[in-house]
PDB file of N, CA and C in Angstrom:
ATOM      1  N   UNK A   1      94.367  85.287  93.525  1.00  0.00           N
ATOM      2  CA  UNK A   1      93.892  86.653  93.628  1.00  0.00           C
ATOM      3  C   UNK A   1      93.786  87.015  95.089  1.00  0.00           C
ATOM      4  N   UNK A   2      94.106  88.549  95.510  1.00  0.00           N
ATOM      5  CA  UNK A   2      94.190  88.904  96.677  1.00  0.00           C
ATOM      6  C   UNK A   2      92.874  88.654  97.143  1.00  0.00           C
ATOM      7  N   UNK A   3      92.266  88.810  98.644  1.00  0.00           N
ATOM      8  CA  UNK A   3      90.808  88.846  98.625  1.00  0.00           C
ATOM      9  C   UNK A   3      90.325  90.327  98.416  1.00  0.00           C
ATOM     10  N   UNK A   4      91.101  91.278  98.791  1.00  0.00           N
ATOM     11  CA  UNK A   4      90.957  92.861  98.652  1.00  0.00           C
ATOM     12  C   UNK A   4      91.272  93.284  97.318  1.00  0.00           C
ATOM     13  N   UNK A   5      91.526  93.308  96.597  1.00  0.00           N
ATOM     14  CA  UNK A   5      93.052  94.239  95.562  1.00  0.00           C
ATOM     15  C   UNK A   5      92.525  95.449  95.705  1.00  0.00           C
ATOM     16  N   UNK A   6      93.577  96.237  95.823  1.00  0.00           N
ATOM     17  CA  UNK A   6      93.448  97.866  95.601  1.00  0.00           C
ATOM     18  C   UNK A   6      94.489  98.433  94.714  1.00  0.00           C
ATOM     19  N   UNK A   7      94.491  99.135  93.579  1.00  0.00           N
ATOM     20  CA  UNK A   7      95.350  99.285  92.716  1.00  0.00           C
ATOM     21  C   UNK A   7      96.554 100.253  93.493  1.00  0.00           C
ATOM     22  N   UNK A   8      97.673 100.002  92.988  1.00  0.00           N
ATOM     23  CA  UNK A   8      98.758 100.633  92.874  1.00  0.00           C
ATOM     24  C   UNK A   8      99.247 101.679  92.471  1.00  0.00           C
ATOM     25  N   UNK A   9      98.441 101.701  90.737  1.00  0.00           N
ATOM     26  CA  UNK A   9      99.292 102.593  89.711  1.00  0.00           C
ATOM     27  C   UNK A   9      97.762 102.617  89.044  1.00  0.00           C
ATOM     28  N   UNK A  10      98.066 103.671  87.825  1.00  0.00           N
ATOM     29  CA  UNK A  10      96.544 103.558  86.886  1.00  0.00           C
ATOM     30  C   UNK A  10      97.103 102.705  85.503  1.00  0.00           C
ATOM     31  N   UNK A  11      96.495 102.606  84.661  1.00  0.00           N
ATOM     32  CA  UNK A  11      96.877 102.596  83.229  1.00  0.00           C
ATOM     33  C   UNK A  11      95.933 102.830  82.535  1.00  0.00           C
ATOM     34  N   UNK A  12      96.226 103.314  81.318  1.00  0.00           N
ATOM     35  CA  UNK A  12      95.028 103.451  79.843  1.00  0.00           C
ATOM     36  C   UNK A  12      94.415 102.610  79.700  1.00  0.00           C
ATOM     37  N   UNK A  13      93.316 102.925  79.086  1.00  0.00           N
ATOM     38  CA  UNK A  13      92.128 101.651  78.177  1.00  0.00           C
ATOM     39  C   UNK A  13      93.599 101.798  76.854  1.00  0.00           C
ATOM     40  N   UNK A  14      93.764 102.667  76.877  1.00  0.00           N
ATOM     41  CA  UNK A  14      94.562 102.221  75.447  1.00  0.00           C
ATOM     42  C   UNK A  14      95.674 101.123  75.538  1.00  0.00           C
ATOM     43  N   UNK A  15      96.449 100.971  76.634  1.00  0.00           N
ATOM     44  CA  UNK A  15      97.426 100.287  76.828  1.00  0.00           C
ATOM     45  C   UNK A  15      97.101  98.481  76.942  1.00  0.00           C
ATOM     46  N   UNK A  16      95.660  98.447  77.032  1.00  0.00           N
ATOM     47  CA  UNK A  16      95.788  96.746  77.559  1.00  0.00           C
ATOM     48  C   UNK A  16      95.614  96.220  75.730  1.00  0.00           C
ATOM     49  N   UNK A  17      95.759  96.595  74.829  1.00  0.00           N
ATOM     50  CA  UNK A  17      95.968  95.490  73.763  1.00  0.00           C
ATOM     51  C   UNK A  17      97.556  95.880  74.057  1.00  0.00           C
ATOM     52  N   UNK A  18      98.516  96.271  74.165  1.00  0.00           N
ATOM     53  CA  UNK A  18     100.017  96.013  73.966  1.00  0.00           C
ATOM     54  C   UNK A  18     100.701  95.027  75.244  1.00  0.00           C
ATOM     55  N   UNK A  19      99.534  95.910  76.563  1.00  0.00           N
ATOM     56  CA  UNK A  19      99.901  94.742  77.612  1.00  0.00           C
ATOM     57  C   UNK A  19      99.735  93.054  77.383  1.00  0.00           C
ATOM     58  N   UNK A  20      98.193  92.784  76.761  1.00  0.00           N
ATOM     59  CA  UNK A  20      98.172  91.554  76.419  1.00  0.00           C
ATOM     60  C   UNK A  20      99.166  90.998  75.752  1.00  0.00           C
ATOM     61  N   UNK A  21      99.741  91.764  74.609  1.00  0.00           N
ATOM     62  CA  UNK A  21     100.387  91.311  73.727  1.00  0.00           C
ATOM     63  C   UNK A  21     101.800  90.681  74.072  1.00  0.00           C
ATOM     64  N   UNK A  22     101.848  91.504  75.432  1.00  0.00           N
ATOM     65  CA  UNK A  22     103.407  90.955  75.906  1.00  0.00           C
ATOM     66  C   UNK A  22     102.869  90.856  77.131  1.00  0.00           C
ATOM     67  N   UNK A  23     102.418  89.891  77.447  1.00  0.00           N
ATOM     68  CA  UNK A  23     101.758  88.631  78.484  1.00  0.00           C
ATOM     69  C   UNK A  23     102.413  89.806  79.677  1.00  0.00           C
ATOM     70  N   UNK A  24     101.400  90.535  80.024  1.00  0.00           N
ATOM     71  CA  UNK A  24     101.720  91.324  81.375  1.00  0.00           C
ATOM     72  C   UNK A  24     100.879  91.324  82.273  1.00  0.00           C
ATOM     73  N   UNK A  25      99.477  90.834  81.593  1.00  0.00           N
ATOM     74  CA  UNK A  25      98.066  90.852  82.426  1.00  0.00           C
ATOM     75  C   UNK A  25      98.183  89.478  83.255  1.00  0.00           C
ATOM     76  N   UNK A  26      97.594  89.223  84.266  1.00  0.00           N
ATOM     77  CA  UNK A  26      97.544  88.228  85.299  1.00  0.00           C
ATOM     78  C   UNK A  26      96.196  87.987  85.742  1.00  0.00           C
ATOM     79  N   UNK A  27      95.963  86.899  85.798  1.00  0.00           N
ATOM     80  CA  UNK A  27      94.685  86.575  86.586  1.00  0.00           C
ATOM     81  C   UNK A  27      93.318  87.208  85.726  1.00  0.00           C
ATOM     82  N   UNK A  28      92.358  87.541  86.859  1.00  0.00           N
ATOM     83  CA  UNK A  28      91.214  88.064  85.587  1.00  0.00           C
ATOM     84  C   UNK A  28      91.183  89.393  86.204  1.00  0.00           C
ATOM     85  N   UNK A  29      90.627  90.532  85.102  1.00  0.00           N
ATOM     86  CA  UNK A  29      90.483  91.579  85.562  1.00  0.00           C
ATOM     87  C   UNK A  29      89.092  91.297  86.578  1.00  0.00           C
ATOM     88  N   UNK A  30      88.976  92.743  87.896  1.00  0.00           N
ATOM     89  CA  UNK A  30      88.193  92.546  88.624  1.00  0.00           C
ATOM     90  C   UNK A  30      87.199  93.934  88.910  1.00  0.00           C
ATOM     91  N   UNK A  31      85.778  93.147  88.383  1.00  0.00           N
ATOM     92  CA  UNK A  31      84.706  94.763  88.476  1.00  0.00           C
ATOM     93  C   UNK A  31      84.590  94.994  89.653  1.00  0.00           C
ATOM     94  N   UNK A  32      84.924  96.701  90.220  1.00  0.00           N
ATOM     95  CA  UNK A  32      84.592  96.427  91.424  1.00  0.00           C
ATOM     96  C   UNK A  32      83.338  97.556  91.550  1.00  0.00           C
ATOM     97  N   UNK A  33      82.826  97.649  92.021  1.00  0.00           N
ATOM     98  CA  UNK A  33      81.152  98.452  92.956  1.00  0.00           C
ATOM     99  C   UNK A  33      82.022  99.618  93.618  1.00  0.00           C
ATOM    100  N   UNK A  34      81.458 100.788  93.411  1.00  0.00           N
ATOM    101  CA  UNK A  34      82.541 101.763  93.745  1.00  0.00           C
ATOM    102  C   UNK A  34      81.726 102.945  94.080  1.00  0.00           C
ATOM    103  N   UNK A  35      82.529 103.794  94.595  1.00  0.00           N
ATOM    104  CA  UNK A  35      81.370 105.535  94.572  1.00  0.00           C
ATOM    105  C   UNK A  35      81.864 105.699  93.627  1.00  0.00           C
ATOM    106  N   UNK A  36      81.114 107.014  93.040  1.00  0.00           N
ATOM    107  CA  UNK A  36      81.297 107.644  91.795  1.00  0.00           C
ATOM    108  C   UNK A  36      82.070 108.474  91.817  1.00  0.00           C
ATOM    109  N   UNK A  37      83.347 109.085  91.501  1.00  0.00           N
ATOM    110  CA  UNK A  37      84.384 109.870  91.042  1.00  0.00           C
ATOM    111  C   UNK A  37      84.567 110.867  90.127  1.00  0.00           C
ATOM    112  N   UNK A  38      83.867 110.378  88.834  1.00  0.00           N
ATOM    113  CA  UNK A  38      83.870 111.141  87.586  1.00  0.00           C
ATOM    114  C   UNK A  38      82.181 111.530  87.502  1.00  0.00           C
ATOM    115  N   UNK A  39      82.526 113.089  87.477  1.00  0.00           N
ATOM    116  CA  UNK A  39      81.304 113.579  87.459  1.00  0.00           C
ATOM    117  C   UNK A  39      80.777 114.203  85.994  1.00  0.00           C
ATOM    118  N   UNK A  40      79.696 113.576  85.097  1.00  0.00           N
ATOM    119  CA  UNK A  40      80.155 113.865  83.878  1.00  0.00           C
ATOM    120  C   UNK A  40      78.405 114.010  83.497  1.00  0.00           C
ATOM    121  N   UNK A  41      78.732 114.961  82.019  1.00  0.00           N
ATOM    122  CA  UNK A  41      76.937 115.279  81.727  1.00  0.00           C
ATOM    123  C   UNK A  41      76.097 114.164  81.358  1.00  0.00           C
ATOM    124  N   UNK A  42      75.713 114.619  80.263  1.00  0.00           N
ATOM    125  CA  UNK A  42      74.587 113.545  79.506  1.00  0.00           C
ATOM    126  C   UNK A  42      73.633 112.934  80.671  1.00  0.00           C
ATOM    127  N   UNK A  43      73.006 111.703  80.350  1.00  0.00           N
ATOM    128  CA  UNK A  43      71.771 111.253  81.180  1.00  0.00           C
ATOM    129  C   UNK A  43      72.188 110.942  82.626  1.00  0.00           C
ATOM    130  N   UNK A  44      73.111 110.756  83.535  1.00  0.00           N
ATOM    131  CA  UNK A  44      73.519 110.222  84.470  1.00  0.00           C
ATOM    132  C   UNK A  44      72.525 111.228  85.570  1.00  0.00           C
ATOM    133  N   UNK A  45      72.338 110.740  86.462  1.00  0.00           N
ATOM    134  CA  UNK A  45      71.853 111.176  87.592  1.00  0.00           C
ATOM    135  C   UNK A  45      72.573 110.682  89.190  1.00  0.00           C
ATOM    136  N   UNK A  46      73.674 111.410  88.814  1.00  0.00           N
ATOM    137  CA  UNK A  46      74.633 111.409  90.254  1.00  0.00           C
ATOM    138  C   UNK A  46      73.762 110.937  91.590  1.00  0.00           C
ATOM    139  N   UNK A  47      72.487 112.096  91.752  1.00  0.00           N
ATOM    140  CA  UNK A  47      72.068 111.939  93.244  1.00  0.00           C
ATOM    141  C   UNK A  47      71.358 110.642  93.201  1.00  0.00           C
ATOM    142  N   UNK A  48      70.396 110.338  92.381  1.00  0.00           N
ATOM    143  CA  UNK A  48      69.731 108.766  92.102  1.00  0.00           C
ATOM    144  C   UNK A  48      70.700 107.612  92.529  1.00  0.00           C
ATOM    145  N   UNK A  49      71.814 107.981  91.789  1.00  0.00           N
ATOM    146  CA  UNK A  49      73.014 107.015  91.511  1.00  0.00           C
ATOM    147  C   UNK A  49      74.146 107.320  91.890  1.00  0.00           C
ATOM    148  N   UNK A  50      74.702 107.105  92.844  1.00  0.00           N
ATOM    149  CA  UNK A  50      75.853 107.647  93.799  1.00  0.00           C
ATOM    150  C   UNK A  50      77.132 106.184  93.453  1.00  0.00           C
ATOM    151  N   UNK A  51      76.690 104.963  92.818  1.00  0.00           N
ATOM    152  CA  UNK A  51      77.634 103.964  92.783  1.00  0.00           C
ATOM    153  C   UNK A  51      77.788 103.571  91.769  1.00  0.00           C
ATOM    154  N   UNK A  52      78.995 103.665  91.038  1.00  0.00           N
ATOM    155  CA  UNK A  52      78.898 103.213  89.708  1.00  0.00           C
ATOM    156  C   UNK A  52      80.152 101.554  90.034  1.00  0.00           C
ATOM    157  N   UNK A  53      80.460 101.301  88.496  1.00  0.00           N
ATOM    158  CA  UNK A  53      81.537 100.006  88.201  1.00  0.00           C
ATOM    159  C   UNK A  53      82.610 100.483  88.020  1.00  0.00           C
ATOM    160  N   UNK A  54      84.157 100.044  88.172  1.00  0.00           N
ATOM    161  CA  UNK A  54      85.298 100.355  87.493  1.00  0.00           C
ATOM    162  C   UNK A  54      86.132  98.988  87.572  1.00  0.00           C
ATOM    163  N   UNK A  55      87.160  98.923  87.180  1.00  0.00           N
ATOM    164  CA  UNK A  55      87.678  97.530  86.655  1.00  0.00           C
ATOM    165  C   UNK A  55      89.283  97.910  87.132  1.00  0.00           C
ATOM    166  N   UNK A  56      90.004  96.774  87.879  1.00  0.00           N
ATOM    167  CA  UNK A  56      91.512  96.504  88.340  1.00  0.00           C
ATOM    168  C   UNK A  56      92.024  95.462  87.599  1.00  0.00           C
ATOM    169  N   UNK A  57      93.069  95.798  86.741  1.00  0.00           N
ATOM    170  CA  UNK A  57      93.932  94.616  86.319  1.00  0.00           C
ATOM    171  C   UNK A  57      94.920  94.263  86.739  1.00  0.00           C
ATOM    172  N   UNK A  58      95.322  93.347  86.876  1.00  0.00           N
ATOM    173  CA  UNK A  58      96.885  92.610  87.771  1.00  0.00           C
ATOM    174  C   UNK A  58      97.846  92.868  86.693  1.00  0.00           C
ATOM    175  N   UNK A  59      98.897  93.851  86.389  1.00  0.00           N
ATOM    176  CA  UNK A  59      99.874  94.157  85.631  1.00  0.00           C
ATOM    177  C   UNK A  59     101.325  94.069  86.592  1.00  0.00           C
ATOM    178  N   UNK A  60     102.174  93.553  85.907  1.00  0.00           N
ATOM    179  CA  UNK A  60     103.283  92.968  86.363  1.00  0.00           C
ATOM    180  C   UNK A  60     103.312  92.404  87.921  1.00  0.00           C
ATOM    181  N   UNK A  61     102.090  91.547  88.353  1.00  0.00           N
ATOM    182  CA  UNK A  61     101.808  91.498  89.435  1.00  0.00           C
ATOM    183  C   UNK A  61     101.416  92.435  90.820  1.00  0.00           C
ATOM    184  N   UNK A  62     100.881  93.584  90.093  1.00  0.00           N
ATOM    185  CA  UNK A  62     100.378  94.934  90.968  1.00  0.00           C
ATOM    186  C   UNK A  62      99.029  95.068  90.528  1.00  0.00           C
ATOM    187  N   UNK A  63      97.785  95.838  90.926  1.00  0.00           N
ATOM    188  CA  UNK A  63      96.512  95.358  90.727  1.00  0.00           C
ATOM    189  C   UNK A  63      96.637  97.560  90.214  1.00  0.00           C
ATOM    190  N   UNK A  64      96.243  97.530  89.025  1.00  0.00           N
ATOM    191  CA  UNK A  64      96.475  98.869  88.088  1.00  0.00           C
ATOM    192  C   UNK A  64      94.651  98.999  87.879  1.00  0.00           C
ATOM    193  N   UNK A  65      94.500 100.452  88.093  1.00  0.00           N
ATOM    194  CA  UNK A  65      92.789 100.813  88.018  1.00  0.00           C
ATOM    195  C   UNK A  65      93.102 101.853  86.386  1.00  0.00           C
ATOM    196  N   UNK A  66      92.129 101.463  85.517  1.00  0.00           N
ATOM    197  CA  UNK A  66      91.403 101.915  84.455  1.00  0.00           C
ATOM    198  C   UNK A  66      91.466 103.051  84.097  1.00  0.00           C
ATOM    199  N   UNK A  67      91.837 104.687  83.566  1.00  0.00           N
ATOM    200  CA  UNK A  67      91.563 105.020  82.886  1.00  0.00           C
ATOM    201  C   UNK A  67      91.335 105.548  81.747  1.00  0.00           C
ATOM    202  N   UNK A  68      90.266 106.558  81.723  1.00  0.00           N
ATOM    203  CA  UNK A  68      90.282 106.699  80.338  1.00  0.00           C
ATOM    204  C   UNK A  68      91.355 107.418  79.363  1.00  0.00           C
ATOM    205  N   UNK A  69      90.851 107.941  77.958  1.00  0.00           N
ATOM    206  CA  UNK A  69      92.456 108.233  77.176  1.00  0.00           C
ATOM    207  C   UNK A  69      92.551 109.802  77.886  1.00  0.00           C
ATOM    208  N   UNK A  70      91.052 110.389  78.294  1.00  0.00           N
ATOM    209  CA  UNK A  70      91.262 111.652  79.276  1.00  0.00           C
ATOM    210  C   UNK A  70      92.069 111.712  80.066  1.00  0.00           C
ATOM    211  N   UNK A  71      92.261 110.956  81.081  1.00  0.00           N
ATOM    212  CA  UNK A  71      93.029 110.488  82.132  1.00  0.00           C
ATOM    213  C   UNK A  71      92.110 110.357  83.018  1.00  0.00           C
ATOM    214  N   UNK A  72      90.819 109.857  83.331  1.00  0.00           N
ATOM    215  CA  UNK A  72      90.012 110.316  84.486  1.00  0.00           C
ATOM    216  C   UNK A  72      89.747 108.819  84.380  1.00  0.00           C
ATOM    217  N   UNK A  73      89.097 108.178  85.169  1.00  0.00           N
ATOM    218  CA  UNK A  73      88.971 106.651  86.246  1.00  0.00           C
ATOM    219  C   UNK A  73      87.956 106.331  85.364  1.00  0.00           C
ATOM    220  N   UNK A  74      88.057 105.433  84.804  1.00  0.00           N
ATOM    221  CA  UNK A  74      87.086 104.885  83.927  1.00  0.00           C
ATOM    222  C   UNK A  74      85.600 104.195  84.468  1.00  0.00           C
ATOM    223  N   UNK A  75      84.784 104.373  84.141  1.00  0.00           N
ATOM    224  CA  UNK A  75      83.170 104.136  85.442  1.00  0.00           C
ATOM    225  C   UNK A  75      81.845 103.210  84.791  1.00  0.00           C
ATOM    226  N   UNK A  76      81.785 102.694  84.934  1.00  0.00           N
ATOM    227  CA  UNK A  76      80.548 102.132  83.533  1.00  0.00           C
ATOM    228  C   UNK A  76      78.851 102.414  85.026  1.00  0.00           C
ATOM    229  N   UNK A  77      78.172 102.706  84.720  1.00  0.00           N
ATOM    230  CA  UNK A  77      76.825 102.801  85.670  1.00  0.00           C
ATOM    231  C   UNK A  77      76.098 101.253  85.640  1.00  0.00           C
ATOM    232  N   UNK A  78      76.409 100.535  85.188  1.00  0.00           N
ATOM    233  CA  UNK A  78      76.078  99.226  84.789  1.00  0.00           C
ATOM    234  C   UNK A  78      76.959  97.732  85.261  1.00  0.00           C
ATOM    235  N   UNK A  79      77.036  96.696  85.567  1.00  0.00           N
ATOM    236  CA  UNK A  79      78.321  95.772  85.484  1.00  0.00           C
ATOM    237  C   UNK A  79      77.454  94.824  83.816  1.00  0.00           C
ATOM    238  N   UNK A  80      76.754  94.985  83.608  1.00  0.00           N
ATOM    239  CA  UNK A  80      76.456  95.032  82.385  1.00  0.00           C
ATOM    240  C   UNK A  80      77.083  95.235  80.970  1.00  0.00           C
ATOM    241  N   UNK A  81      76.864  96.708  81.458  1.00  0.00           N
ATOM    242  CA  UNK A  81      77.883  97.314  80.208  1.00  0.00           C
ATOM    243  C   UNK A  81      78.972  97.047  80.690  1.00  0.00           C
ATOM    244  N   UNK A  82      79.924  97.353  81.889  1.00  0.00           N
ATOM    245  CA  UNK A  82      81.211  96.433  81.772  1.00  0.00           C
ATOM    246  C   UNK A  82      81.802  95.097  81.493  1.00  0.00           C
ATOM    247  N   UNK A  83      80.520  94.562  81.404  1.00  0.00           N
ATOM    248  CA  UNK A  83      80.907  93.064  81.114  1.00  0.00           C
ATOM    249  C   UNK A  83      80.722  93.293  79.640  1.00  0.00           C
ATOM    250  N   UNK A  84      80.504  93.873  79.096  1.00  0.00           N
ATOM    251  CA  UNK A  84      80.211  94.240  77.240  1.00  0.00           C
ATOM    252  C   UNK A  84      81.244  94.830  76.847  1.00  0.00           C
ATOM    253  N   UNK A  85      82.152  95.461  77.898  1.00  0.00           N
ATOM    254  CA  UNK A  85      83.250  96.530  77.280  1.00  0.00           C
ATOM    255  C   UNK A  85      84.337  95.636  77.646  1.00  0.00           C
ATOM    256  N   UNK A  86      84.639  94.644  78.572  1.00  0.00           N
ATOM    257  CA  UNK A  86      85.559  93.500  78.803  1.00  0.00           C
ATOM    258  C   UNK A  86      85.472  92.693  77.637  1.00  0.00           C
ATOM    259  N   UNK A  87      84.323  92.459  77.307  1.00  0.00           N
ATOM    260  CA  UNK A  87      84.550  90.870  75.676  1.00  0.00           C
ATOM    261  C   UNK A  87      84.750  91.591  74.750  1.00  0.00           C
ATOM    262  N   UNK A  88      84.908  93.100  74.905  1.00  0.00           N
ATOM    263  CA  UNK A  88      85.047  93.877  73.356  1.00  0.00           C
ATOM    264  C   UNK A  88      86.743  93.959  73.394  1.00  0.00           C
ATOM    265  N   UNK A  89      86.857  93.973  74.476  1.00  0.00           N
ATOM    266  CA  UNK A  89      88.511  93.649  75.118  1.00  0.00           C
ATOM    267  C   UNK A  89      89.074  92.430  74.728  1.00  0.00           C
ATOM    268  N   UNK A  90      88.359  91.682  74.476  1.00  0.00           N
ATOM    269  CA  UNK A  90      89.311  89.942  74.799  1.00  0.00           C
ATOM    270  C   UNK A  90      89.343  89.455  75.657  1.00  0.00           C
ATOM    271  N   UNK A  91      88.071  89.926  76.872  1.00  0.00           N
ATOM    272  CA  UNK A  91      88.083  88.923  78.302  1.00  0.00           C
ATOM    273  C   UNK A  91      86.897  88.434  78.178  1.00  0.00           C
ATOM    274  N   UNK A  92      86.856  87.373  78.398  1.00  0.00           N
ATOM    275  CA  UNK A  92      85.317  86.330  78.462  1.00  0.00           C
ATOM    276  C   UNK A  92      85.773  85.893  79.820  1.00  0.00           C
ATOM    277  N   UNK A  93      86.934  86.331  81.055  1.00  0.00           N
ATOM    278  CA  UNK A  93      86.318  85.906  82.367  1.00  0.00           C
ATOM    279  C   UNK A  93      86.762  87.297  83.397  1.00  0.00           C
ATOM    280  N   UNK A  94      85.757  87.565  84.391  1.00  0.00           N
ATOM    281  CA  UNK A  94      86.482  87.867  85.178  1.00  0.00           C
ATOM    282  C   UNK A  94      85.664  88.261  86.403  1.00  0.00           C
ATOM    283  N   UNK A  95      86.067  88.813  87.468  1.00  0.00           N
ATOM    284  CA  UNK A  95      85.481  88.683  89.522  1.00  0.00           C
ATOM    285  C   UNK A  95      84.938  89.797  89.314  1.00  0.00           C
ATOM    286  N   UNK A  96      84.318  89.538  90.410  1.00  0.00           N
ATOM    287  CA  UNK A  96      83.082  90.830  91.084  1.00  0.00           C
ATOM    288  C   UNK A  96      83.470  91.041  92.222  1.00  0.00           C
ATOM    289  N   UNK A  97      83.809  92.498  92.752  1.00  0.00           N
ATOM    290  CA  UNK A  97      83.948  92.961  94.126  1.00  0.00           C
ATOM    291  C   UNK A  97      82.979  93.914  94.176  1.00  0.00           C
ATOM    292  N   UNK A  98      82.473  93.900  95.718  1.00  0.00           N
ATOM    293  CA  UNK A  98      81.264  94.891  95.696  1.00  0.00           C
ATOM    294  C   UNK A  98      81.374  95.341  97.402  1.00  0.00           C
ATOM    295  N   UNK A  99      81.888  96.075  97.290  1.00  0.00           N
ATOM    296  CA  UNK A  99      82.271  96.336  98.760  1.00  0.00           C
ATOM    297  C   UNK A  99      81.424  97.575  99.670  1.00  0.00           C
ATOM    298  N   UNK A 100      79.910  98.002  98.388  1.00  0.00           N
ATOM    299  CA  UNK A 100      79.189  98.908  99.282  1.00  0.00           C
ATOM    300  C   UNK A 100      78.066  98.073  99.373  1.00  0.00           C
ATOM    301  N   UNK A 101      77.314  97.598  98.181  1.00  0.00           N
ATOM    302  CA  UNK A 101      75.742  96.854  98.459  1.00  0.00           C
ATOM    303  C   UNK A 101      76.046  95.701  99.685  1.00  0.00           C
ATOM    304  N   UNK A 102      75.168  95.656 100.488  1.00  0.00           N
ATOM    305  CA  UNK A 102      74.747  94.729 101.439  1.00  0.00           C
ATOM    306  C   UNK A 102      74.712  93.269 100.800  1.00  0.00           C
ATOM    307  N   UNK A 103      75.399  92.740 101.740  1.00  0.00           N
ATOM    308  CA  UNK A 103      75.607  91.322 101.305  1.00  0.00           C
ATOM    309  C   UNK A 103      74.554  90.286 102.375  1.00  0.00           C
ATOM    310  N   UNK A 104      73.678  89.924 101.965  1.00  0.00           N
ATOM    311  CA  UNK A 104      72.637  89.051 102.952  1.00  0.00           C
ATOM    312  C   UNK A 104      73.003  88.124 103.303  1.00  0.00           C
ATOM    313  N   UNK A 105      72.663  87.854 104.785  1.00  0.00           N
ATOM    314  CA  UNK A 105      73.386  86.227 105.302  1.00  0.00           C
ATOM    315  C   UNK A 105      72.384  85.823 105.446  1.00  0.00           C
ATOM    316  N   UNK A 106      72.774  84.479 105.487  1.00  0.00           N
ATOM    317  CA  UNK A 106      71.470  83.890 105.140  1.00  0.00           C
ATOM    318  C   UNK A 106      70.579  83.631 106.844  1.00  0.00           C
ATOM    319  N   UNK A 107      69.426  83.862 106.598  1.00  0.00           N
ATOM    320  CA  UNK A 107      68.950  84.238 108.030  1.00  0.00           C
ATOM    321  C   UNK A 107      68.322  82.790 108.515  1.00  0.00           C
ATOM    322  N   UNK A 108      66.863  82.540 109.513  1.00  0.00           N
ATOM    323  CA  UNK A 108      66.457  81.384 109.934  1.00  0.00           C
ATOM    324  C   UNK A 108      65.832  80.585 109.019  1.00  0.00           C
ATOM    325  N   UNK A 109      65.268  81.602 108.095  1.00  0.00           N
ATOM    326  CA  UNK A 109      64.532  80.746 107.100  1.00  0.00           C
ATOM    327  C   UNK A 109      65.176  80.171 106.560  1.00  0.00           C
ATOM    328  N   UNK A 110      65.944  80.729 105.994  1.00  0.00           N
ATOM    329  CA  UNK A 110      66.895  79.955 104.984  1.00  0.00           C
ATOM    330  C   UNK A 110      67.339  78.739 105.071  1.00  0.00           C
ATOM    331  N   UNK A 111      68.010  78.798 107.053  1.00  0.00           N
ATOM    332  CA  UNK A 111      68.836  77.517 107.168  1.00  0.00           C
ATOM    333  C   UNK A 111      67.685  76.153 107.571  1.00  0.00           C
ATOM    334  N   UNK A 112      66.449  77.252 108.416  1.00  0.00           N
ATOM    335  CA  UNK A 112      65.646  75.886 108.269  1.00  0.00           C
ATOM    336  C   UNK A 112      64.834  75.408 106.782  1.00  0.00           C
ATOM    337  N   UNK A 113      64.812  75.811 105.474  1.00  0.00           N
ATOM    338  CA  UNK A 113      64.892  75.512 103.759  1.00  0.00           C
ATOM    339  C   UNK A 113      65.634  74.249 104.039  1.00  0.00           C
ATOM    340  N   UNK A 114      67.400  74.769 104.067  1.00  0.00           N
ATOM    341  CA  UNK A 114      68.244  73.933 103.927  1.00  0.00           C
ATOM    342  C   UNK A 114      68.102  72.742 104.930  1.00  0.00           C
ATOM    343  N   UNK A 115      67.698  72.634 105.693  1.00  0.00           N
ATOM    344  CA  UNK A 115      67.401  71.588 106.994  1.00  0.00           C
ATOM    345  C   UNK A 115      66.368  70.571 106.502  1.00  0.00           C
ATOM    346  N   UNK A 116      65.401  71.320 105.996  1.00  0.00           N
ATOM    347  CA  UNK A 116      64.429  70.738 106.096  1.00  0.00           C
ATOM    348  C   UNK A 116      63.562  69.869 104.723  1.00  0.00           C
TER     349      UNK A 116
END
């Protein structure tokens, strides 16, 4: 797997049972941490929540982004619920990219923990 992937092309939620079916998928699909794109009603609270999930699959060796049968970028507010909408799929594995939350290094305490 790349260390980046950035998709190429899109495809349907509808299309990955025919892709599976004729071995086109590669590697594991990958959730990535994203801004939000699709601006949509019901309970969501955009300004609260400015980052939602979306998912890249490796199709014919090109990394293809999600969406829906609308045509709009598929988003889950959760990696939760995406990990619930992947095993409803037929994936029991796949990566986490998160390229806005802060990633902590580990500071003095830590290494004197590990030292000590």
């Amino acid at each position: 797997m790349s260390d980046a992937p950035f998709p190429a092309f899109t495809i349907r939620q509808s299309d990955l049972a025919s892709l599976v079916a004729e071995s086109r998928l590669g590697d594991y699909p990958v959730a990535v941490r994203t801004t939000r794109e699709v601006v949509s009603g019901g309970f969501a609270n955009h300004s609260a929540y400015p980052n939602t999930w979306t998912v890249y699959f490796l199709v014919d060796g090109q990394w293809a982004l999600v969406e829906s049968t609308r045509g709009l970028r598929r988003e889950w507010s959760s990696l939760d619920r995406l990990e619930k909408w992947l095993r409803r799929c037929g994936f029991r594995f796949f990566w986490v990219r998160n390229d806005i939350d802060f990633a902590e290094t580990p500071g003095e305490d830590a290494v004197e923990e590990e030292a000590g």
